[in-house]
C-alpha atoms as a PDB file:
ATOM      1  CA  UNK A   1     -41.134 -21.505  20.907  1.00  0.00           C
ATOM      2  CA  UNK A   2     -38.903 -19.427  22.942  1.00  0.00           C
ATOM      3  CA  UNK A   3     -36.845 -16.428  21.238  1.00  0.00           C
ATOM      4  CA  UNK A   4     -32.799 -17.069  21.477  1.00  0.00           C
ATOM      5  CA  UNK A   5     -30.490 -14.013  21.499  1.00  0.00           C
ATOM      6  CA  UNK A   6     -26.971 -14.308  20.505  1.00  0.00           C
ATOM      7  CA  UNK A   7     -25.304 -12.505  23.312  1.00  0.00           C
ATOM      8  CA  UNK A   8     -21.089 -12.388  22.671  1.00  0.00           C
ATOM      9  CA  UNK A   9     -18.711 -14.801  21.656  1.00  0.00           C
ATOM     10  CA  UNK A  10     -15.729 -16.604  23.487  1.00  0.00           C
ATOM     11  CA  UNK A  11     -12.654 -17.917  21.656  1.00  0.00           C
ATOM     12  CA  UNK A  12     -10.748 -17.584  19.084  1.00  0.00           C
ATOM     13  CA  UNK A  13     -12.619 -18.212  15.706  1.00  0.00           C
ATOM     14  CA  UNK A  14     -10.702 -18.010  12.391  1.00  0.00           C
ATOM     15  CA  UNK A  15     -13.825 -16.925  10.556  1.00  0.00           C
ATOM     16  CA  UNK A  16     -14.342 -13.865  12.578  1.00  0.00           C
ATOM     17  CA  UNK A  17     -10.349 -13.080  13.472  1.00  0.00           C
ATOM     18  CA  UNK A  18      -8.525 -13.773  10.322  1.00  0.00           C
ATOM     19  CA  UNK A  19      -8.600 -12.056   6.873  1.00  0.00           C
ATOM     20  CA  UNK A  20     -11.337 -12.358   4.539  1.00  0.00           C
ATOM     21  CA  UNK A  21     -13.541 -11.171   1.676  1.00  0.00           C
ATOM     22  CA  UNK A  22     -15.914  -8.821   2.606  1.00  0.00           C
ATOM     23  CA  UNK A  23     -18.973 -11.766   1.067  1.00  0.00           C
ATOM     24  CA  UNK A  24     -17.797 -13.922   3.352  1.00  0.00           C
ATOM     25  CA  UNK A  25     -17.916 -11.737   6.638  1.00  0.00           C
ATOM     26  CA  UNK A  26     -19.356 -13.697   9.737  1.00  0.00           C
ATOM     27  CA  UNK A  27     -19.384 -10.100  12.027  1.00  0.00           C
ATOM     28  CA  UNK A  28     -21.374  -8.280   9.091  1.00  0.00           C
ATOM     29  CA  UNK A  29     -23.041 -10.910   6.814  1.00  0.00           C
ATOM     30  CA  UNK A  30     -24.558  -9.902   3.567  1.00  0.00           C
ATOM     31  CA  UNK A  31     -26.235 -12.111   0.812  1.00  0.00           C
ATOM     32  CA  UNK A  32     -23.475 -13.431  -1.454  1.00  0.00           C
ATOM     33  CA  UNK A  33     -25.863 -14.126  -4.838  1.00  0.00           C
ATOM     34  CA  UNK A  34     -27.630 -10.040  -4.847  1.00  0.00           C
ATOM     35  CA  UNK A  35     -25.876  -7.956  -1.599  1.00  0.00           C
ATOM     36  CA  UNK A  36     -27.576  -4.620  -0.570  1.00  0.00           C
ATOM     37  CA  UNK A  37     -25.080  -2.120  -1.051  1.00  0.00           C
ATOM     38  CA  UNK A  38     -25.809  -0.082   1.848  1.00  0.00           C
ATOM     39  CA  UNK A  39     -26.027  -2.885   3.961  1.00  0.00           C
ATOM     40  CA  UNK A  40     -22.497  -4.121   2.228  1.00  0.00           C
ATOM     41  CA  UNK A  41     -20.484  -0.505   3.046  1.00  0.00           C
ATOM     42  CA  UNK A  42     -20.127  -2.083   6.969  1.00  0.00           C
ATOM     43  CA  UNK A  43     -17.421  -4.276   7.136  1.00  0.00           C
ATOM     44  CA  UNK A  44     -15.368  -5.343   9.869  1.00  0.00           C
ATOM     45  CA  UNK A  45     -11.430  -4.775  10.431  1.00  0.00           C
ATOM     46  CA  UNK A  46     -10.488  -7.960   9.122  1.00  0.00           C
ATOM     47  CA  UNK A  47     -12.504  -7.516   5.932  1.00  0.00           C
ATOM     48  CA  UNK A  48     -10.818  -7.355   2.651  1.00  0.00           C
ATOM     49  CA  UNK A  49     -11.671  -5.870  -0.432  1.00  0.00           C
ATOM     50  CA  UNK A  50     -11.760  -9.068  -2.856  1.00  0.00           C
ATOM     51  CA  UNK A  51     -11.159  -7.019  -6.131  1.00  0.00           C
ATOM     52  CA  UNK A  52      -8.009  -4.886  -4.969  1.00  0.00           C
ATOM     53  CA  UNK A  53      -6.301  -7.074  -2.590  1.00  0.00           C
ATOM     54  CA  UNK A  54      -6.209  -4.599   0.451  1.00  0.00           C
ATOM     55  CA  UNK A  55      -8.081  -4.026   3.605  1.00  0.00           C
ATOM     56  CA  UNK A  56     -11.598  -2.907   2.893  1.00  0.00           C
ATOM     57  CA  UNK A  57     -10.974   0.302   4.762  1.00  0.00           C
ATOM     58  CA  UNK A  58      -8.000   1.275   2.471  1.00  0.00           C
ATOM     59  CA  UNK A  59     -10.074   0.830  -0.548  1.00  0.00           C
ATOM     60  CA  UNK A  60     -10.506   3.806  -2.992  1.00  0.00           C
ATOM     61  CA  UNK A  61     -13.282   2.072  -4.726  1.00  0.00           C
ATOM     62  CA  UNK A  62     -15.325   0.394  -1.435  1.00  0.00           C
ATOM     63  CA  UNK A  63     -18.528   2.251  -2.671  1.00  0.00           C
ATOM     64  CA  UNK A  64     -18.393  -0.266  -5.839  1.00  0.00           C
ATOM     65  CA  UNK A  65     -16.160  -3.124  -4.704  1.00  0.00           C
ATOM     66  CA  UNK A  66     -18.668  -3.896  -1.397  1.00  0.00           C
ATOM     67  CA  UNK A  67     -21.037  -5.881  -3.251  1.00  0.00           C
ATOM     68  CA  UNK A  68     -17.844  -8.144  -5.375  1.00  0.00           C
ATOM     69  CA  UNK A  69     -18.865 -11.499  -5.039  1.00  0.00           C
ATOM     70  CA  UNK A  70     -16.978 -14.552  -7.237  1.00  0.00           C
ATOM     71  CA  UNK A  71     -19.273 -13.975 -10.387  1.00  0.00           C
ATOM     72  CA  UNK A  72     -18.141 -13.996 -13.479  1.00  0.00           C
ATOM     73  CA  UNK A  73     -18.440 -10.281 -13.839  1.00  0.00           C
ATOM     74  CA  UNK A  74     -16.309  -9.612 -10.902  1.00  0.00           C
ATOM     75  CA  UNK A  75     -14.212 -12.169 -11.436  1.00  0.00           C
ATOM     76  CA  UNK A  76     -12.879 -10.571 -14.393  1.00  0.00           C
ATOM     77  CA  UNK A  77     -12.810  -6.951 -12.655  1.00  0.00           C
ATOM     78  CA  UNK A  78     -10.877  -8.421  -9.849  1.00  0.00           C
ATOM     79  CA  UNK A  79      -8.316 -10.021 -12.868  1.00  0.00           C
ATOM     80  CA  UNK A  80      -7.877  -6.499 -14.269  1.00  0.00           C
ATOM     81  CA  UNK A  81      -7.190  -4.343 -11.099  1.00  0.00           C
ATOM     82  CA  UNK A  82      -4.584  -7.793 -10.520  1.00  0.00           C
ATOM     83  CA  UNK A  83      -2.853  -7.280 -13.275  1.00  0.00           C
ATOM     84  CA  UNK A  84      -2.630  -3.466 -13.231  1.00  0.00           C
ATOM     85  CA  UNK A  85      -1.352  -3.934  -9.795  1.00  0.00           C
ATOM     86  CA  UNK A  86       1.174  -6.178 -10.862  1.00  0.00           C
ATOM     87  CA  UNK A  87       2.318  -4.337 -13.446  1.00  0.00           C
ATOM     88  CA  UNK A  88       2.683  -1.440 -11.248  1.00  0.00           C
ATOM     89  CA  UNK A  89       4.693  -2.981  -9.017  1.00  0.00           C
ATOM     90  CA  UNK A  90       7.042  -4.231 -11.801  1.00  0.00           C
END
């Protein structure tokens, strides 16, 4: 069985070029159910940081908010940080 070797990509490709949470990044993939945290600090530009709502990069928490994934524990992390924003912005 021969070896293949993903070599570049052509194209637009909404996965790769839009916004998205940083567990669902196609440049830098990490497992969604138990992410390595190390391995979850890369992200790409497009990456988002799914508890605060910004780009990854602006994050003053990244070091913790990497590994977010839609569990029920983060889920109600990302609710709190929501309404703290929203209630800063009121």
């Amino acid at each position: 069985m021969a070896d293949v070797e993903f070599v570049g990509a052509r194209g637009d490709d909404i996965a790769r070029n839009a916004p998205h949470s940083r567990f669902d990044c196609v440049v830098h993939p990490v497992d969604k159910e138990s992410p390595n945290a190390a391995a979850a600090l890369v992200c790409c530009d497009m990456c988002y940081c799914w508890v605060c709502d910004v780009p990854a990069k602006t994050c003053a928490e990244w070091t913790a908010h990497c590994v977010a994934n839609r569990s029920i524990e983060w889920m109600t992390v990302r609710n709190k940080a929501q309404r703290m924003k929203n209630a800063r912005e009121a």
